[in-house]
C-alpha atoms as a PDB file:
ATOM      1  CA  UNK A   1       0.000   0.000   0.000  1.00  0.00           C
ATOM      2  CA  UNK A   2       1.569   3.563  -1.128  1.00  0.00           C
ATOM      3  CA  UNK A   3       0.290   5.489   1.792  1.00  0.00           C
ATOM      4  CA  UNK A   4       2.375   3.036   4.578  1.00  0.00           C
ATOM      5  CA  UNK A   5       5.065   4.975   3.940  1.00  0.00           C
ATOM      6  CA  UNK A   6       4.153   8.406   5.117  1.00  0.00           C
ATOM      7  CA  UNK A   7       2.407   6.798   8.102  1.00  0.00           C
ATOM      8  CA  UNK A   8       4.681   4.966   9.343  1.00  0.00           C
ATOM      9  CA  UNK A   9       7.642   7.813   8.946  1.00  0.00           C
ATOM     10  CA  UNK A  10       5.532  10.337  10.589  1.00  0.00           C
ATOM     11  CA  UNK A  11       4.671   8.144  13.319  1.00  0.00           C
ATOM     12  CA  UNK A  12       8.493   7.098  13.845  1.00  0.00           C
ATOM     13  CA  UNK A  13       9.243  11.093  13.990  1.00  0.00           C
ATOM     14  CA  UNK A  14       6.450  11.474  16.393  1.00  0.00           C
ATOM     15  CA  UNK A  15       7.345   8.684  19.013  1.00  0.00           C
ATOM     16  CA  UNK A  16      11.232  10.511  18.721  1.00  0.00           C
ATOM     17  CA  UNK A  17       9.736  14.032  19.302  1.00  0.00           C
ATOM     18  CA  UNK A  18       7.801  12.784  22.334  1.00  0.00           C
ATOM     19  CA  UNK A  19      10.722  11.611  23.831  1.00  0.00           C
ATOM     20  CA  UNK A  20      12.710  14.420  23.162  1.00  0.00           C
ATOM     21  CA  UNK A  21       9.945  16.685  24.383  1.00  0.00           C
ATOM     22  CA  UNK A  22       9.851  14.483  28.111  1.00  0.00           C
ATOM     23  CA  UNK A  23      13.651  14.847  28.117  1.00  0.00           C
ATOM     24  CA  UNK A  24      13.372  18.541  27.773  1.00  0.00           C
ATOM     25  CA  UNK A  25      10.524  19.095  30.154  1.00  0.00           C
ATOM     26  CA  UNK A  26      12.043  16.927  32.702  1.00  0.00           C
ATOM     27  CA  UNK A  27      15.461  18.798  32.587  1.00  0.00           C
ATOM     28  CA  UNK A  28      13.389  22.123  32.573  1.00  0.00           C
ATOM     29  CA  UNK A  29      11.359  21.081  35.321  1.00  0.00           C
ATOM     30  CA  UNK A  30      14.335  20.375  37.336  1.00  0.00           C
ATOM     31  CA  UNK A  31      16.314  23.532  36.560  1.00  0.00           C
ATOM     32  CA  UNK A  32      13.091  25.472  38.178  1.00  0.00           C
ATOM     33  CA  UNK A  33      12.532  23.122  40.755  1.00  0.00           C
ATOM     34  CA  UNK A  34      16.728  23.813  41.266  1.00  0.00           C
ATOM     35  CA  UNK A  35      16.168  27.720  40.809  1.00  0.00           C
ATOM     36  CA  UNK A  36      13.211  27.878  43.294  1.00  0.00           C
ATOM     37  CA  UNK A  37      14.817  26.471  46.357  1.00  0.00           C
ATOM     38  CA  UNK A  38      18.105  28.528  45.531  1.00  0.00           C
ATOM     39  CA  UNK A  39      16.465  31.926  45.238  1.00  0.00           C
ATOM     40  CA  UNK A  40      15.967  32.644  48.804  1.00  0.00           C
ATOM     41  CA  UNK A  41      19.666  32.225  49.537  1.00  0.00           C
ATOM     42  CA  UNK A  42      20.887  33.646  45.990  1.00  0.00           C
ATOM     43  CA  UNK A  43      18.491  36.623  45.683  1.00  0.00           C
ATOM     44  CA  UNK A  44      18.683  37.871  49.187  1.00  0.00           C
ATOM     45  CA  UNK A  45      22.280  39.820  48.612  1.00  0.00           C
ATOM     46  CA  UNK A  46      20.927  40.952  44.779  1.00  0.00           C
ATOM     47  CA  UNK A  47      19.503  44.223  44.629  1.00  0.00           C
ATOM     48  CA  UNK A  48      16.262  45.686  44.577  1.00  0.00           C
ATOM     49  CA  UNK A  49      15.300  45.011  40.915  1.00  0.00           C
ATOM     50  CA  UNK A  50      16.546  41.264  40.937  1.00  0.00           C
ATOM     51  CA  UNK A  51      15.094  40.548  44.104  1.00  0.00           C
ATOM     52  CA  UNK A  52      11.609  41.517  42.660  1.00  0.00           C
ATOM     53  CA  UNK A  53      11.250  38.426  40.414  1.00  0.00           C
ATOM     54  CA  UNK A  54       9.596  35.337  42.208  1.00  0.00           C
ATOM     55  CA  UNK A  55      12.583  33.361  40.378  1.00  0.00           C
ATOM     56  CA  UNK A  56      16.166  33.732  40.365  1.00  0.00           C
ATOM     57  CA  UNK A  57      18.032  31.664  38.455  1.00  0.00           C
ATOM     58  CA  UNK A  58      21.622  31.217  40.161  1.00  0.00           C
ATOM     59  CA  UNK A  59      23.079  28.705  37.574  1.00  0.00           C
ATOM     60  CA  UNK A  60      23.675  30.053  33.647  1.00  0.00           C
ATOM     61  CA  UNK A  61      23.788  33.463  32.436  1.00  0.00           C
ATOM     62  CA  UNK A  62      21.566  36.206  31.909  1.00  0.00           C
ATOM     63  CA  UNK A  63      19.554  34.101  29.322  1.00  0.00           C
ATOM     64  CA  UNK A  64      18.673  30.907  31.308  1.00  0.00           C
ATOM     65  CA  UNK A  65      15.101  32.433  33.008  1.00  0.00           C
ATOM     66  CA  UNK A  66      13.749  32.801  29.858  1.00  0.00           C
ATOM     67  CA  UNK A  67      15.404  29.689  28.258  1.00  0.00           C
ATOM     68  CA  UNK A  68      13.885  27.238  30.893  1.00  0.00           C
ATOM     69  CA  UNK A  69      10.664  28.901  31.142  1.00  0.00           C
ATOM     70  CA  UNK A  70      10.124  28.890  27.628  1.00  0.00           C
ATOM     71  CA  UNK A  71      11.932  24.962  27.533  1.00  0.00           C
ATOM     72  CA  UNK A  72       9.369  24.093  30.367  1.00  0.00           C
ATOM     73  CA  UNK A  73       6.146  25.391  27.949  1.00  0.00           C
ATOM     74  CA  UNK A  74       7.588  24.117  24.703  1.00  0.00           C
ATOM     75  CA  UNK A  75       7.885  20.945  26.416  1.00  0.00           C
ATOM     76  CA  UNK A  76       4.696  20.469  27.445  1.00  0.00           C
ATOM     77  CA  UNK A  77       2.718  21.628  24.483  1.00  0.00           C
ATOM     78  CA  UNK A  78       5.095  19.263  22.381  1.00  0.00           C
ATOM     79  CA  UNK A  79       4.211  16.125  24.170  1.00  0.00           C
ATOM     80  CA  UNK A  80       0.790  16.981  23.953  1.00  0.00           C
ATOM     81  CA  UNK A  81       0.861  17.606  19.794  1.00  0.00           C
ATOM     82  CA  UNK A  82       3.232  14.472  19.621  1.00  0.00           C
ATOM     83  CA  UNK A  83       0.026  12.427  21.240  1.00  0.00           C
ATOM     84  CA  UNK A  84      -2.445  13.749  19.449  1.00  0.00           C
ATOM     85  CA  UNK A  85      -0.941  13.904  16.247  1.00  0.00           C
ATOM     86  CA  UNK A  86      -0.499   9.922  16.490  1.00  0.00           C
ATOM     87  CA  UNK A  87      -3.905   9.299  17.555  1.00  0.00           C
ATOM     88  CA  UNK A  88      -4.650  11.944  13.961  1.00  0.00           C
ATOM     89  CA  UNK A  89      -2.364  10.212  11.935  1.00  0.00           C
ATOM     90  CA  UNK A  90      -3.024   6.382  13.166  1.00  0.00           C
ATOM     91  CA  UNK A  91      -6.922   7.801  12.070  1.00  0.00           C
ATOM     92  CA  UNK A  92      -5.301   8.792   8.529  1.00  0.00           C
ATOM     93  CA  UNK A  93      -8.463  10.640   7.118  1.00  0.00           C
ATOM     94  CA  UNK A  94      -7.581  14.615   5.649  1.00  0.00           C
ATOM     95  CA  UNK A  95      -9.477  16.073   8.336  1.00  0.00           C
ATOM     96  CA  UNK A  96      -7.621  14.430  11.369  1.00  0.00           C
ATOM     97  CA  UNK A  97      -3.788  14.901   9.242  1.00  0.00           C
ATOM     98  CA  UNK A  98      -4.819  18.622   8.495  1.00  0.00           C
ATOM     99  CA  UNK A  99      -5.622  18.670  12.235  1.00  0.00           C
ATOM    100  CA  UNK A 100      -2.286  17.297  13.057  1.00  0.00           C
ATOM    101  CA  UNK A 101      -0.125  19.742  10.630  1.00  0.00           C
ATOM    102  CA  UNK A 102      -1.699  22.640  12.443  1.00  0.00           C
ATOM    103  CA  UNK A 103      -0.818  21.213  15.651  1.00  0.00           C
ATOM    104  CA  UNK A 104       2.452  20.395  14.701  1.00  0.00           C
ATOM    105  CA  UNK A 105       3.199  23.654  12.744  1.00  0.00           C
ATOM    106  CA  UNK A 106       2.452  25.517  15.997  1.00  0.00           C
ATOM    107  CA  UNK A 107       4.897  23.382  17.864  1.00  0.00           C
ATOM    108  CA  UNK A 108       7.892  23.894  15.172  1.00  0.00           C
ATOM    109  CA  UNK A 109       6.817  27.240  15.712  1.00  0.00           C
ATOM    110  CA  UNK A 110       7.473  27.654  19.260  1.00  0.00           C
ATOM    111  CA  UNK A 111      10.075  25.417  19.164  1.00  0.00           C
ATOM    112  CA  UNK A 112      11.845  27.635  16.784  1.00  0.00           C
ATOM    113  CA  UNK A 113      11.914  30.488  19.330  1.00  0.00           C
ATOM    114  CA  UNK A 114      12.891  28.630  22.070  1.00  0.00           C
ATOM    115  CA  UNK A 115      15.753  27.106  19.987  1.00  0.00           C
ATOM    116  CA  UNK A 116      16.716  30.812  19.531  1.00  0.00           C
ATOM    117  CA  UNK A 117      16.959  31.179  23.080  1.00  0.00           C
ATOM    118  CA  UNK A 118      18.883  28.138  23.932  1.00  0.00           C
ATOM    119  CA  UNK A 119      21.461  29.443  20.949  1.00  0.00           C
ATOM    120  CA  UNK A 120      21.332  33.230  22.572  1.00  0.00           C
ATOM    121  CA  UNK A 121      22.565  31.427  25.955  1.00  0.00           C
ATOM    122  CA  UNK A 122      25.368  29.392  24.000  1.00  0.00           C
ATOM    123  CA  UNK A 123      26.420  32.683  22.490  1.00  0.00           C
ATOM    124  CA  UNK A 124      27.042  34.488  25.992  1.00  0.00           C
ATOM    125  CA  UNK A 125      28.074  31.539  27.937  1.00  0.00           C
ATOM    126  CA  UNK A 126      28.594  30.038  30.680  1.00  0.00           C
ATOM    127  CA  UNK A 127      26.682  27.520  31.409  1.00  0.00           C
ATOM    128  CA  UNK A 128      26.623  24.470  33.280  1.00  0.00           C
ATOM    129  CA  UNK A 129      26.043  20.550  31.777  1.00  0.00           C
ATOM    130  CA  UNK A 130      22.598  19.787  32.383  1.00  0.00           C
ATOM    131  CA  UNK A 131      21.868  23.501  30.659  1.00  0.00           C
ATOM    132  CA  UNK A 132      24.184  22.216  27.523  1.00  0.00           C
ATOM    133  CA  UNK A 133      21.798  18.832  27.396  1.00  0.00           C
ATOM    134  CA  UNK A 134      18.860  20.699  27.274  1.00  0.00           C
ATOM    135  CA  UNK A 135      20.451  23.445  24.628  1.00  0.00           C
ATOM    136  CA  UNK A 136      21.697  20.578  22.547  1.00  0.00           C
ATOM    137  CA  UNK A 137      18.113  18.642  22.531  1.00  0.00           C
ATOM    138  CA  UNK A 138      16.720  22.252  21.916  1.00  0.00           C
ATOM    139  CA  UNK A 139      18.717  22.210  18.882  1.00  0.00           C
ATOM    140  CA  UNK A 140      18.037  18.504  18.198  1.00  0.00           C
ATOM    141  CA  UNK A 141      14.299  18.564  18.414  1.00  0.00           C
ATOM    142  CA  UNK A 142      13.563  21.550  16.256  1.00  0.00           C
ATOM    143  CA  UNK A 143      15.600  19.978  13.699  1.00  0.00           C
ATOM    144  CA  UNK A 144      13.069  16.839  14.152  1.00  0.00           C
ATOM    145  CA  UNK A 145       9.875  19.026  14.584  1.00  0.00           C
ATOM    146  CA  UNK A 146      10.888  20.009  11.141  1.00  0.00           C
ATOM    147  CA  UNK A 147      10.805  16.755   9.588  1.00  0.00           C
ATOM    148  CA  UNK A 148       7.611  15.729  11.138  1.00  0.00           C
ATOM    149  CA  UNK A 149       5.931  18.872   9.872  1.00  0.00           C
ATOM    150  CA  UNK A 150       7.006  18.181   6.834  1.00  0.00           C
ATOM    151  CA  UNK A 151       6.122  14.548   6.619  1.00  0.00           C
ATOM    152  CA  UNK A 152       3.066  15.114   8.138  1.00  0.00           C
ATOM    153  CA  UNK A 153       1.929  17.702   5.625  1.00  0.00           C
ATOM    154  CA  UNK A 154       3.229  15.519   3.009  1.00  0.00           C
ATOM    155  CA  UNK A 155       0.853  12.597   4.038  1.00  0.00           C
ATOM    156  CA  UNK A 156      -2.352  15.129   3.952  1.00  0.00           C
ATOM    157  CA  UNK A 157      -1.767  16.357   0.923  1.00  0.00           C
ATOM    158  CA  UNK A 158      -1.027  12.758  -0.157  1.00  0.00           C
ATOM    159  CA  UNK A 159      -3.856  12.027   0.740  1.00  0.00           C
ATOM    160  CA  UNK A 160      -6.337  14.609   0.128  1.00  0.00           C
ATOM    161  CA  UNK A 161      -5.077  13.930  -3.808  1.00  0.00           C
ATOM    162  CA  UNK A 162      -5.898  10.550  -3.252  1.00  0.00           C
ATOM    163  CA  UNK A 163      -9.666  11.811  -2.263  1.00  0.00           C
ATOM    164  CA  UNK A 164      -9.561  13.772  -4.828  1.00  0.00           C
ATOM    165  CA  UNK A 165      -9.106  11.269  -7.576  1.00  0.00           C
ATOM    166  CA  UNK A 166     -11.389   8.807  -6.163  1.00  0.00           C
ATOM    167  CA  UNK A 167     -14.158  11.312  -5.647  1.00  0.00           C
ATOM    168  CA  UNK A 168     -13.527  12.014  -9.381  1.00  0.00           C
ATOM    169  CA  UNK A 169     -12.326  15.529  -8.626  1.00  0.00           C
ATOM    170  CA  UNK A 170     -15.795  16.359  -6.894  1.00  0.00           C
ATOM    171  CA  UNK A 171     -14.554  17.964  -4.290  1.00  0.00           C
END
């Protein structure tokens, strides 16, 4: 059958985005789990304006707040889009792929920005090894996002021709 092919790469991309998307949430999670019970000791010699955020992230640079926040989000939302869009594509009809492209052109989306991030804290520094995992998986997974967008609009357009040409071009 022609349209195994799409399937079953987009499903192979999906399972390897939804593990890459647990590793980065569960690194994430930990950094701000890390940063919140180091901020009372860290923050209380910072001044005023530091001390005003609920957060203070002692380990990185400048960038890491915003990195692991956004690496916390990105990670959520992407194992939620990698489970639906295998439930859409096991279903395989053009409504329920079209449903998952969406989905999963959101996701590359914010991926994409929070890939810029984790190359914005590479650029100034100084960071520590689990920060360098989760930058390198960053930089891994938006790479794969990519290809699973790609395969996944493939496979709806596949198959809305295929539609198509049985409905005799009727729709």
């Amino acid at each position: 059958m022609a349209s195994e092919g799409p399937r079953s790469a987009a499903l192979l991309l999906l399972v390897i985005n939804l593990v890459l998307y647990f590793i980065i949430m569960l690194i994430s999670a930990w950094a701000v789990n890390h940063a919140i019970e180091k901020t009372h000791e860290s923050a209380s010699v910072l001044q005023t304006p530091a001390r005003i955020f609920p957060i203070y992230f002692p380990m990185g640079n400048m960038a890491t707040g915003f990195f692991i926040i956004f690496s916390l989000l990105i990670g959520v939302i992407g194992i939620t889009t990698s489970v639906l869009g295998m439930l859409n594509v096991m279903q395989w009809t053009v409504a329920s792929l079209y449903a998952a492209a969406t989905s999963s052109l959101g996701t590359f989306a914010l991926t994409i920005l929070a890939m810029g991030l984790a190359c914005k804290e590479i650029d100034i520094g100084y960071t520590g090894a689990n920060l360098r995992t989760l930058e390198v998986i960053m930089i891994i997974v938006s790479g794969t996002q990519l290809l699973c967008t790609g395969a996944i609009n493939v496979a709806a357009e596949s198959t809305a021709a295929a539609t198509r040409r049985m409905l005799g071009g009727r729709v």
